[in-house]
C-alpha atoms as a PDB file:
ATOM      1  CA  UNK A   1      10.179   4.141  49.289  1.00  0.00           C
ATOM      2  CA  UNK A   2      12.776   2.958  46.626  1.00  0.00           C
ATOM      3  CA  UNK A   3      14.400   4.992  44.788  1.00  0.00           C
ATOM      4  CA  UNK A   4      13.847   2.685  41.616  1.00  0.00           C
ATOM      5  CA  UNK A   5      10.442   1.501  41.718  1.00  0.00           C
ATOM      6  CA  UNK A   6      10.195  -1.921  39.766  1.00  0.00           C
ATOM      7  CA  UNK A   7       8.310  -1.781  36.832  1.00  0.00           C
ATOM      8  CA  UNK A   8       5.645  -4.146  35.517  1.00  0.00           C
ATOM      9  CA  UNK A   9       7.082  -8.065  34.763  1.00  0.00           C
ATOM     10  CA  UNK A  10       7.481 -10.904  35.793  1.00  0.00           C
ATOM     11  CA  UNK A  11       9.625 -11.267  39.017  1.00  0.00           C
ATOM     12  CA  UNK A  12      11.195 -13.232  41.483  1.00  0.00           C
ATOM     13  CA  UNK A  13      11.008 -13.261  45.562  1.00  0.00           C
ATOM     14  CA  UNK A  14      13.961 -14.757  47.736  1.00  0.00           C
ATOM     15  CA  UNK A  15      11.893 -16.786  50.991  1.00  0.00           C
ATOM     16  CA  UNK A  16      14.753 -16.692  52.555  1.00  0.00           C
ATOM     17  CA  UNK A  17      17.404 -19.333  52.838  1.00  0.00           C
ATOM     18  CA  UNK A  18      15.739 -22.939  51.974  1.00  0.00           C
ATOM     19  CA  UNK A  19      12.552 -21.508  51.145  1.00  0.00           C
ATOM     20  CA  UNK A  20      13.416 -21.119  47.486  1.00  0.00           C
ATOM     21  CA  UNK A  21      11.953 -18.196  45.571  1.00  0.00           C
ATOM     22  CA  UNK A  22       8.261 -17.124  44.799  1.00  0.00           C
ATOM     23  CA  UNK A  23       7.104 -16.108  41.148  1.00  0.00           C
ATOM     24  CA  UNK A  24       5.121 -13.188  40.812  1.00  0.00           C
ATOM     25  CA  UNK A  25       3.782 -10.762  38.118  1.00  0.00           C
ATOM     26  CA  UNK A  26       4.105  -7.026  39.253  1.00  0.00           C
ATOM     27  CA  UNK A  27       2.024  -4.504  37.506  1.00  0.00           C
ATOM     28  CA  UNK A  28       3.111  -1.207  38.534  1.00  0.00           C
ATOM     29  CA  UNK A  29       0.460   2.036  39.058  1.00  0.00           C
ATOM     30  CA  UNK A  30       0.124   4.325  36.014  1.00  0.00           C
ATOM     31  CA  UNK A  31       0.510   7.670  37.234  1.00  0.00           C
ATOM     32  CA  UNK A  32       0.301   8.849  40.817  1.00  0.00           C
ATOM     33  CA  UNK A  33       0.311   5.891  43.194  1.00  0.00           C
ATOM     34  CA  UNK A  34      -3.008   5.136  45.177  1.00  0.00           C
ATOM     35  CA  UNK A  35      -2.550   2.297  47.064  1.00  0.00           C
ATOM     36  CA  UNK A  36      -1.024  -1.698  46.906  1.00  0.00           C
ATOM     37  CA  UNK A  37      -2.850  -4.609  46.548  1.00  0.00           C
ATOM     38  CA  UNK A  38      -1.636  -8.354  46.708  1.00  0.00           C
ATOM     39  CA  UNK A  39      -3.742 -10.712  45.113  1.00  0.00           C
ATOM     40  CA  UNK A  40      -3.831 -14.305  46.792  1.00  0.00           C
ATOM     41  CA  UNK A  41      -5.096 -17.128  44.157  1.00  0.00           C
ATOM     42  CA  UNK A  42      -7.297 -20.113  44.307  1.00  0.00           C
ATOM     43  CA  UNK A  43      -6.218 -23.651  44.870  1.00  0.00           C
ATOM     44  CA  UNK A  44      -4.963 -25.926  42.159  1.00  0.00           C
ATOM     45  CA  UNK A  45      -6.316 -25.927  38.714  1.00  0.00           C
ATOM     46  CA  UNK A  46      -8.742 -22.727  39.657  1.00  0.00           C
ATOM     47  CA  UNK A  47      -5.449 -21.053  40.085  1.00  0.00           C
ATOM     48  CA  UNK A  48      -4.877 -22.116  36.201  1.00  0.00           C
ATOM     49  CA  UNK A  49      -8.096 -21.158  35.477  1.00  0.00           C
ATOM     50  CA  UNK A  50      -8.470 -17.991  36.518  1.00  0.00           C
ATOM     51  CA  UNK A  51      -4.954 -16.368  35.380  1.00  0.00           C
ATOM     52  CA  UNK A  52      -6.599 -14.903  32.909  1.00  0.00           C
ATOM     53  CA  UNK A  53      -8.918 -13.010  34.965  1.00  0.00           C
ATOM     54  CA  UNK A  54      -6.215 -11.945  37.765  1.00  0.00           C
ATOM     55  CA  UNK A  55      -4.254 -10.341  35.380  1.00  0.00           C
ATOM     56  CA  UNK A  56      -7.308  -8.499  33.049  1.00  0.00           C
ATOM     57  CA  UNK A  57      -8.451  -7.557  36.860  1.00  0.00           C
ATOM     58  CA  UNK A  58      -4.411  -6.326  37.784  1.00  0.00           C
ATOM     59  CA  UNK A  59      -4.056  -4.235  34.704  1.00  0.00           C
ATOM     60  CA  UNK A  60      -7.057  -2.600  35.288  1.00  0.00           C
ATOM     61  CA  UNK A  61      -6.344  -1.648  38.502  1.00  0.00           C
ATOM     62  CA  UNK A  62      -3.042  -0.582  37.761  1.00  0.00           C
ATOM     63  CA  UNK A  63      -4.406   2.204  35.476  1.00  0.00           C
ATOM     64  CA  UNK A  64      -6.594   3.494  37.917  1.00  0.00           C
ATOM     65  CA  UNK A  65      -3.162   3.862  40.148  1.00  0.00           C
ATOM     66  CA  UNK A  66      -2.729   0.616  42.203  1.00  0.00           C
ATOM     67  CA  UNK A  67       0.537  -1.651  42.082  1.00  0.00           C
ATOM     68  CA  UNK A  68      -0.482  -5.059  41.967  1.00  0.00           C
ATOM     69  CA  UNK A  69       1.488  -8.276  42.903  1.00  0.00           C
ATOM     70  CA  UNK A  70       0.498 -11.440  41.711  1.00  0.00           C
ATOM     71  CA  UNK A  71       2.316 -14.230  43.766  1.00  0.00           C
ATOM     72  CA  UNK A  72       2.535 -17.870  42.820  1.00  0.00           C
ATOM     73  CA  UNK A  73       2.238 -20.051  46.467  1.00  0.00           C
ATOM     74  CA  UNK A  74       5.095 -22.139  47.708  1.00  0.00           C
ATOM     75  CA  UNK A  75       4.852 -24.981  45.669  1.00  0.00           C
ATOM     76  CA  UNK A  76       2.468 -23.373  42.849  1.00  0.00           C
ATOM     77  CA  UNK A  77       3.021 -22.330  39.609  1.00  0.00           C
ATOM     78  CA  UNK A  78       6.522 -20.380  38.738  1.00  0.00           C
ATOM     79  CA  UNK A  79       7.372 -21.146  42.304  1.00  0.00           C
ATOM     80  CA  UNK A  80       9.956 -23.293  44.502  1.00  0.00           C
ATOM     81  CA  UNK A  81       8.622 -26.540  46.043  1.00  0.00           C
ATOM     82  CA  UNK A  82       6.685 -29.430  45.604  1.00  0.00           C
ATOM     83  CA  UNK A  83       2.740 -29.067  46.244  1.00  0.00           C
ATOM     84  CA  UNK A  84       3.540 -32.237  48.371  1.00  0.00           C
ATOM     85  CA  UNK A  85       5.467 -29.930  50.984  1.00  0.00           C
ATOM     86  CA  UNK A  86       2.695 -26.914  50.757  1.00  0.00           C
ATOM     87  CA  UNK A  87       1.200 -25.708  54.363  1.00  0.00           C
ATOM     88  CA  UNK A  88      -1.104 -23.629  55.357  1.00  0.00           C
ATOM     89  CA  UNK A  89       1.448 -21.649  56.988  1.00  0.00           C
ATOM     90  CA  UNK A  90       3.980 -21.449  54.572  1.00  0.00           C
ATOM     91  CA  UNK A  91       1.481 -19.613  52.426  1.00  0.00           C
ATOM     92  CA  UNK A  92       0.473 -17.670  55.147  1.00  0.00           C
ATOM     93  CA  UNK A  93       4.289 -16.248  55.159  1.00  0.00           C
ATOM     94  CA  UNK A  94       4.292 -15.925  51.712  1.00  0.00           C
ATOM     95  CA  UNK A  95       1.832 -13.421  51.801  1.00  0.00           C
ATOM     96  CA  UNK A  96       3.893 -11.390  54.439  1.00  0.00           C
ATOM     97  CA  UNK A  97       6.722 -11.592  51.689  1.00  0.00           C
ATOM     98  CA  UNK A  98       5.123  -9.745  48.734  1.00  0.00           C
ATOM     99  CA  UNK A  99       2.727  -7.790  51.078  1.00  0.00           C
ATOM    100  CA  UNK A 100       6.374  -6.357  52.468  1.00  0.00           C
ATOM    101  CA  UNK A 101       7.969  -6.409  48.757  1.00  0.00           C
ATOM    102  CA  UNK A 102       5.002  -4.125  47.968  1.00  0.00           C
ATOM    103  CA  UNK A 103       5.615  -2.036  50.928  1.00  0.00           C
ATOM    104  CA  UNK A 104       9.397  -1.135  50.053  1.00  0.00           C
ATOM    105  CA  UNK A 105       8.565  -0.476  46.638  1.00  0.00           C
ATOM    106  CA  UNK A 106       5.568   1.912  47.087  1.00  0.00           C
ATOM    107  CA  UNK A 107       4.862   2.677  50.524  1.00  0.00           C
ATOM    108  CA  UNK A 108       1.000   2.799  50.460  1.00  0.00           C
ATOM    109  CA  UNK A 109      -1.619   1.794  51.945  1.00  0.00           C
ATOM    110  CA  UNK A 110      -2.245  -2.413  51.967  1.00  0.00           C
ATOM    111  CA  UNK A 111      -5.260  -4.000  50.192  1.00  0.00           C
ATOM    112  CA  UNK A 112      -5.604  -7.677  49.754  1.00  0.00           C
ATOM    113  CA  UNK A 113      -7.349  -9.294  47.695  1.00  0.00           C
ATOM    114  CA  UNK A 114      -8.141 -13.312  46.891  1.00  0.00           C
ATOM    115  CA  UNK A 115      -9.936 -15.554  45.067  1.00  0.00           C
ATOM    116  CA  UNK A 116     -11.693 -18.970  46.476  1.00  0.00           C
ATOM    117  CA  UNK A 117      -9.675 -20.378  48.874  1.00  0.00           C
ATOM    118  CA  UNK A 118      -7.183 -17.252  48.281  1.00  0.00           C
ATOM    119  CA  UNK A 119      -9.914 -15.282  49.531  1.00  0.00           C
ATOM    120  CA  UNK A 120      -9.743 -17.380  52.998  1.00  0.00           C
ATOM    121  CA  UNK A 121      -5.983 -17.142  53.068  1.00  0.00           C
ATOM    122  CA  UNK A 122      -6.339 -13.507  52.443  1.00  0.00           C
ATOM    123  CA  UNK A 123      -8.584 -12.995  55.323  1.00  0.00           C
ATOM    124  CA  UNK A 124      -6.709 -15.165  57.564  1.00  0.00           C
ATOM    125  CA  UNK A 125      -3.451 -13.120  56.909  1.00  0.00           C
ATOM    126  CA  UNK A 126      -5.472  -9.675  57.556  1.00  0.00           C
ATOM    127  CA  UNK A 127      -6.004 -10.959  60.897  1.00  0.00           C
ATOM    128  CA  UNK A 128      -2.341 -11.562  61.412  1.00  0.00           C
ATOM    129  CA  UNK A 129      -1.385  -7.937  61.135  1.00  0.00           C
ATOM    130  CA  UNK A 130      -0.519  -5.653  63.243  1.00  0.00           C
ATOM    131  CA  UNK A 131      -3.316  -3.666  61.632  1.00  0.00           C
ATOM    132  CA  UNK A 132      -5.859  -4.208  59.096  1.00  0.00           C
ATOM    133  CA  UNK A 133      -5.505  -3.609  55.650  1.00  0.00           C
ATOM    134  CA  UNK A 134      -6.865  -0.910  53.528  1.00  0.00           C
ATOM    135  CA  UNK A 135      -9.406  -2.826  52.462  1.00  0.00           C
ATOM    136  CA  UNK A 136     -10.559  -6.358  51.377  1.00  0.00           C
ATOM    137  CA  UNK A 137     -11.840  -7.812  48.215  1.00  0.00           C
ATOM    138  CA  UNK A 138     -13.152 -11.056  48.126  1.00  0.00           C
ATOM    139  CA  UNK A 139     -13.786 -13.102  44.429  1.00  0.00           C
ATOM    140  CA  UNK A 140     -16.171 -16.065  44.905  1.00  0.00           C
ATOM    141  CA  UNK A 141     -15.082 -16.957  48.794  1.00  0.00           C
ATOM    142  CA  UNK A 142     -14.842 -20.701  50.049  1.00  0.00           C
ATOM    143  CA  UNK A 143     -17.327 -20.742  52.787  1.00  0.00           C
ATOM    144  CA  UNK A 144     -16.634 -24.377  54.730  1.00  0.00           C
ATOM    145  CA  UNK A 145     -13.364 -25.959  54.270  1.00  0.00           C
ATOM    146  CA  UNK A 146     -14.674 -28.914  54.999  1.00  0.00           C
ATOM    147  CA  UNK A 147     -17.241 -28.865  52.329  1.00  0.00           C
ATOM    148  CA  UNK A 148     -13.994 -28.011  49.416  1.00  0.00           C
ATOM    149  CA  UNK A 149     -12.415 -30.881  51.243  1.00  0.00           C
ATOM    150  CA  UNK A 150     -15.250 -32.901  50.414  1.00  0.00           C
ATOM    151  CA  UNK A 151     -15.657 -32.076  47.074  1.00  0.00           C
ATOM    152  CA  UNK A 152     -12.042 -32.354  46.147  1.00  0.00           C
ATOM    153  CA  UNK A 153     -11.810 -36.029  47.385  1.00  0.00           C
ATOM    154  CA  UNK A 154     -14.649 -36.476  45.109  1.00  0.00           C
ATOM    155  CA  UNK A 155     -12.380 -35.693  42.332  1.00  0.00           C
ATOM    156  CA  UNK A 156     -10.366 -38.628  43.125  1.00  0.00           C
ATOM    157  CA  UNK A 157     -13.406 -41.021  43.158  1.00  0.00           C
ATOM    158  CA  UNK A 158     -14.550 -39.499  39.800  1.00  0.00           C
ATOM    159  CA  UNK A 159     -11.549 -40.097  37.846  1.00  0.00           C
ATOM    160  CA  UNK A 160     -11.621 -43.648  38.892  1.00  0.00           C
ATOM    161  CA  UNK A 161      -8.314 -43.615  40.555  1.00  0.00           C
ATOM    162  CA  UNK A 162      -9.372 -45.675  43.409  1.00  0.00           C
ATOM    163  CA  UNK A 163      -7.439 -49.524  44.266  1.00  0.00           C
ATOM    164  CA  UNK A 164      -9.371 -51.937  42.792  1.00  0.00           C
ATOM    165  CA  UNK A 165      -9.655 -53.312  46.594  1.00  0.00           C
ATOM    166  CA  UNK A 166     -10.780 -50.397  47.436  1.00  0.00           C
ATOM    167  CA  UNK A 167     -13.992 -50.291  44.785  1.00  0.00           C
ATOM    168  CA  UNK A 168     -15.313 -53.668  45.917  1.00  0.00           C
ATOM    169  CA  UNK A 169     -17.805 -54.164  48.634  1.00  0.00           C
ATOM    170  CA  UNK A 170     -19.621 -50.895  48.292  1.00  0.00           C
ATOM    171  CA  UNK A 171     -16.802 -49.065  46.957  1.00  0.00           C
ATOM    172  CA  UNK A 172     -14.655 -46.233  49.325  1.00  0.00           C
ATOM    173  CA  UNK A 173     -16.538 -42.805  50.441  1.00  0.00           C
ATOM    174  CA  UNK A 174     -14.896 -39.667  51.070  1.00  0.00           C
ATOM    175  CA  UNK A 175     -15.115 -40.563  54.275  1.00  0.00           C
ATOM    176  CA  UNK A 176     -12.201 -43.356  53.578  1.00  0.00           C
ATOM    177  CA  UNK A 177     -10.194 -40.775  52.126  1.00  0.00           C
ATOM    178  CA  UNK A 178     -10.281 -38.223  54.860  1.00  0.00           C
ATOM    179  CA  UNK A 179      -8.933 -41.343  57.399  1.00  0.00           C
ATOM    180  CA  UNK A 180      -6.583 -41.638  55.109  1.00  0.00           C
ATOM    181  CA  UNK A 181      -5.480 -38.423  55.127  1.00  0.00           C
ATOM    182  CA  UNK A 182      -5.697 -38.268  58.859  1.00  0.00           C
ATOM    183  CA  UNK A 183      -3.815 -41.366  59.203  1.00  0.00           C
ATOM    184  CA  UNK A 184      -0.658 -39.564  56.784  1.00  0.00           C
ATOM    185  CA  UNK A 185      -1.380 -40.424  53.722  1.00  0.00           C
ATOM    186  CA  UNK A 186      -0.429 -38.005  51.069  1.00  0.00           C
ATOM    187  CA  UNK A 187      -3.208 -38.393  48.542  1.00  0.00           C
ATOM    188  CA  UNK A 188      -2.510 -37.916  44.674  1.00  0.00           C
ATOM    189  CA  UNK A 189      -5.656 -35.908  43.749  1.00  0.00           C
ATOM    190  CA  UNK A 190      -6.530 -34.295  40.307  1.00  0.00           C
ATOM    191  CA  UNK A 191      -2.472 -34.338  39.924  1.00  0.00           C
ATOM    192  CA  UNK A 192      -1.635 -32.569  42.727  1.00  0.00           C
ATOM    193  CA  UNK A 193      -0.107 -34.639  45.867  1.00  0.00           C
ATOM    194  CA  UNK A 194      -2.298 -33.313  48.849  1.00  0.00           C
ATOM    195  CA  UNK A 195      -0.473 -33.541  52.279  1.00  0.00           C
ATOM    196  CA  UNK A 196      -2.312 -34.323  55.400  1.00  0.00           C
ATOM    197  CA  UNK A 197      -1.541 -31.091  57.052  1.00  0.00           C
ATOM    198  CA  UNK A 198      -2.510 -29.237  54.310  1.00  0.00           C
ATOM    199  CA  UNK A 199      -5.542 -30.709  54.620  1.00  0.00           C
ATOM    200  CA  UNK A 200      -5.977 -30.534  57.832  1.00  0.00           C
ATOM    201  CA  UNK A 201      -5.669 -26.508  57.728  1.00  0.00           C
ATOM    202  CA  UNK A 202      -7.819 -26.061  55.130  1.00  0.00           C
ATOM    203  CA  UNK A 203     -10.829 -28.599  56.891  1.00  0.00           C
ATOM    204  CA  UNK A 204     -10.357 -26.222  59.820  1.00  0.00           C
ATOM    205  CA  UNK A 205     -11.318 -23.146  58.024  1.00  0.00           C
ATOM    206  CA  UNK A 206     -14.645 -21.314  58.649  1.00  0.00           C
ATOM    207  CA  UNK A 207     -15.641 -18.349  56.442  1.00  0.00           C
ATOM    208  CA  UNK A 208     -17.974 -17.110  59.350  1.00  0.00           C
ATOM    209  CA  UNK A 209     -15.175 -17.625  62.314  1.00  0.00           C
ATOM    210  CA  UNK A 210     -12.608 -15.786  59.922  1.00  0.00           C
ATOM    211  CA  UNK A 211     -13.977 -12.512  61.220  1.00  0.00           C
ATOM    212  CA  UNK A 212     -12.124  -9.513  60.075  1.00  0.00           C
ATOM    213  CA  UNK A 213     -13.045  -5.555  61.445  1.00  0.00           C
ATOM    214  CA  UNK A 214     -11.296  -2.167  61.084  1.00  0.00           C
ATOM    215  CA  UNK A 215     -11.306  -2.308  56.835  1.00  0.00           C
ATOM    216  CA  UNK A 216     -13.737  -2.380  54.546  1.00  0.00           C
ATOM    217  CA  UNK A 217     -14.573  -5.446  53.419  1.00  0.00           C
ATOM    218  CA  UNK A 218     -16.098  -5.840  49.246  1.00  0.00           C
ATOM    219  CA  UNK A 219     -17.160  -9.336  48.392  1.00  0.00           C
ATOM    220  CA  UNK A 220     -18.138 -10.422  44.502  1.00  0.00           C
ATOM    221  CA  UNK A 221     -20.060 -13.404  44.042  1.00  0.00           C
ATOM    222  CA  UNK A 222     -20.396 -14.826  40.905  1.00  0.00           C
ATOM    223  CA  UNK A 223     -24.497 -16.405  41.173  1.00  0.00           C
ATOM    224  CA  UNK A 224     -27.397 -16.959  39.397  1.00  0.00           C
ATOM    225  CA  UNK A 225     -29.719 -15.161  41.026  1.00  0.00           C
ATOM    226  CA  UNK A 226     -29.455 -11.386  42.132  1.00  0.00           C
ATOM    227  CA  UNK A 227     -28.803 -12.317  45.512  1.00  0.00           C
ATOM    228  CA  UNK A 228     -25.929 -14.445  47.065  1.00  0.00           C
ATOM    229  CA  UNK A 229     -26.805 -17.990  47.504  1.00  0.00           C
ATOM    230  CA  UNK A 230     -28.247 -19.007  51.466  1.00  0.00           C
ATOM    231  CA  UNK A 231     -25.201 -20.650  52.647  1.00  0.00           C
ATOM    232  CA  UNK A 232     -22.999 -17.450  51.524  1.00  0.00           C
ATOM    233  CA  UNK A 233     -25.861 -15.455  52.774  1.00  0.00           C
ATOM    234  CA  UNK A 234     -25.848 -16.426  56.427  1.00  0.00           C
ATOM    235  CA  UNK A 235     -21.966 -15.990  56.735  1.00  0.00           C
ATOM    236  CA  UNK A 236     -22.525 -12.573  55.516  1.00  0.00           C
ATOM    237  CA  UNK A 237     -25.391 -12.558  58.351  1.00  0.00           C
ATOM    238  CA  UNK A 238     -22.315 -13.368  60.610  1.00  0.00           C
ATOM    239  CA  UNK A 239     -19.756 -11.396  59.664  1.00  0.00           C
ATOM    240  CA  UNK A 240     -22.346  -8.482  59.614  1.00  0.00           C
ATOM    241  CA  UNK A 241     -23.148  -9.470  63.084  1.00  0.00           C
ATOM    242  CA  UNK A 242     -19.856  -9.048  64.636  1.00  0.00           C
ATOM    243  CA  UNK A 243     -19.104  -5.621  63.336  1.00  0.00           C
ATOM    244  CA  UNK A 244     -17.362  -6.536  59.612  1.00  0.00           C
ATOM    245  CA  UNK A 245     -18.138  -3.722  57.098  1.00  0.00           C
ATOM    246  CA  UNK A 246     -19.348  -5.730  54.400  1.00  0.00           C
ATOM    247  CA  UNK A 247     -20.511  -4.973  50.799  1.00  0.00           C
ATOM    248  CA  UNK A 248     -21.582  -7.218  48.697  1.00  0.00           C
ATOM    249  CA  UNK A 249     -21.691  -7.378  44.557  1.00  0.00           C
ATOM    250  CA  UNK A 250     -23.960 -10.315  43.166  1.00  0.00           C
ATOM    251  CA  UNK A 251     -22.952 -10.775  39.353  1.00  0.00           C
ATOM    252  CA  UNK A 252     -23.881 -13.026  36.889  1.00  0.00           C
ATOM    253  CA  UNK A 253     -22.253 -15.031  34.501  1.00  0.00           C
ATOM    254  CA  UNK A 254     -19.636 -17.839  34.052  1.00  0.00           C
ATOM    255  CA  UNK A 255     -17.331 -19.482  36.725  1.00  0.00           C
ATOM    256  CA  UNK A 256     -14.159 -18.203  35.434  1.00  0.00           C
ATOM    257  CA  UNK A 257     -11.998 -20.411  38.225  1.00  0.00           C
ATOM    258  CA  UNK A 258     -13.757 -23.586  37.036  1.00  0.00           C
ATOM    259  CA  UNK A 259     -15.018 -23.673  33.481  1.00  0.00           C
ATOM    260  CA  UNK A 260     -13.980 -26.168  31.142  1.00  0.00           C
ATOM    261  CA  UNK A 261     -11.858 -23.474  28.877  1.00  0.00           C
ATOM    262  CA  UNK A 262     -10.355 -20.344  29.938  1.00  0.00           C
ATOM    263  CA  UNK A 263     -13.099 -17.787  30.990  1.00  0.00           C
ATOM    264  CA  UNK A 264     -13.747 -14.100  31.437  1.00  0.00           C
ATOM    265  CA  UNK A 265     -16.348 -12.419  33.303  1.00  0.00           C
ATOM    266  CA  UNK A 266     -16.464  -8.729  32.654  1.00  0.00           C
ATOM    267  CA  UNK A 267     -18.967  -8.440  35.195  1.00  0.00           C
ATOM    268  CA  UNK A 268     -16.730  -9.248  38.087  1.00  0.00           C
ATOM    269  CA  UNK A 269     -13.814  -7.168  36.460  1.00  0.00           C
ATOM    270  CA  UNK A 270     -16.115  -4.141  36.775  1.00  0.00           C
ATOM    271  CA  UNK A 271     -17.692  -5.026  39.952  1.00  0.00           C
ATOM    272  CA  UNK A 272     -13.694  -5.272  41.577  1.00  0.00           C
ATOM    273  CA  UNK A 273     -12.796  -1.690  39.388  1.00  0.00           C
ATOM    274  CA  UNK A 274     -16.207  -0.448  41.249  1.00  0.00           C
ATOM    275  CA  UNK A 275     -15.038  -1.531  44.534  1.00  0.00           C
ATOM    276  CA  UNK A 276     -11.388   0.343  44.148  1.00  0.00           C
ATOM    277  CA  UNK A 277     -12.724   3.803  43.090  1.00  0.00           C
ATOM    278  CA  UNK A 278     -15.130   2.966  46.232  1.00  0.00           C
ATOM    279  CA  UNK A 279     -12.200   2.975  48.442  1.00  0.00           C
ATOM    280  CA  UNK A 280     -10.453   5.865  47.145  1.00  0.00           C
ATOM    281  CA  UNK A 281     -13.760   8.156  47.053  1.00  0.00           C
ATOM    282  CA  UNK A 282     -14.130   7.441  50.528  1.00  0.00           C
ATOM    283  CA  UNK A 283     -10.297   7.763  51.426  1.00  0.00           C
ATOM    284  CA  UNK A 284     -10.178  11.353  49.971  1.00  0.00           C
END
């Protein structure tokens, strides 16, 4: 452990030589230590979107005792790089940078914790380490990669950015865009330049392959109904299947990540809080 623990701020990671640095927000444990959690964000303007919530969600864990990083992506944000040069596994390492940053500073216990496709990424990194986290909390999970793909090409169509070539004659499906992509075209999406093998890794991803045991794993779905939603329901199914130990919190109320204006949803805030003091009654 450091003899200096950082306190809370805004901060600064070195990636190592050409890699820039990565922005984060550090909230540091009130009190007695508990644990460390990393929180991995959303893609693009659900990053914006839900800042808000991240950080209401942070401070209230870091009274209850956690230190909390909140790390801008390579290419995101505060941080170095164009969204252009983003991959999957750049990311993917810049998780392994503040999950270690954490580590020297507190020397706890590991949880992660993400948000949409943050949630993915954090999953995917769990299953990277040499042993599983503390635990897992998931906000509002991508399920199909594919799907988001889909949708997020649609954004492009919407805002009527398409070649005028391109609208004649039946106009271009998503299905156009993807073989563009494919063929190594960097589209210019919704502002943000989206790189073929970025897309390409995040098409590839499968909420039910993503199969993480040996932590607990807390997922918070944000839903109309009291119950999650059939497609989330049968990856749950799955994960349950193959030995995951899943909980899952249906809440309702807005879409923080995507609503027009910057949202809150105390529900969720509560439901995360819920699934901390969880952990920590079953740890002791």
């Amino acid at each position: 452990m450091n003899a200096a623990p950082a306190m809370s701020g805004p901060l600064f990671l070195d990636a190592g030589t050409g890699h820039g640095q990565r922005f984060c927000l550090y909230h540091a444990p009130v009190a007695v230590c508990r644990g460390a959690v990393l929180y991995l964000p959303p893609f693009g303007e659900e990053m914006n979107k839900s800042r808000r919530m991240a950080a209401m969600q942070a401070r209230a864990l870091a009274q209850r005792g956690y230190g909390v990083l909140q790390i801008d992506l390579y290419g995101c944000g505060d941080s170095s790089g164009e969204f252009a040069d983003a991959r999957w596994d750049t990311w993917l390492a810049d998780a392994a940078l503040g999950a270690a940053w954490l580590q020297a500073q507190l020397d706890q216990p590991l949880t992660l914790w993400g948000l949409r496709l943050g949630a993915l990424l954090a999953i995917d990194f769990a299953r990277r380490l040499p042993a599983p986290p503390q635990a897992l909390l998931l906000w509002q999970p991508l399920l199909s990669g594919s799907q988001w793909l889909i949708q997020f090409l649609r954004l492009k169509m919407a805002a009527g950015m398409l070649d005028a070539a391109e609208a004649d004659g039946g106009g271009t499906t998503t299905g156009m865009l993807r073989a563009r992509l494919q063929a190594g075209e960097t589209l210019e999406i919704a502002g943000y330049a989206l790189a073929p093998a970025l897309a390409a890794a995040i098409e590839n991803l499968d909420a039910a392959a993503l199969v993480l045991t040996g932590c607990p794993v807390h997922w918070i779905e944000v839903a109309a109904r009291d119950d999650l939603p059939p497609a989330a329901a049968a990856v749950a199914r799955s994960w349950r299947a193959n030995g995951v130990a899943l909980a899952v919190t249906v809440v309702s109320g807005p879409p923080f990540w995507a609503t027009q204006d910057i949202g809150e949803n105390p529900a969720v805030l509560r439901a995360g809080g819920a699934m901390f003091d969880a952990v920590a009654e079953a740890l002791s």
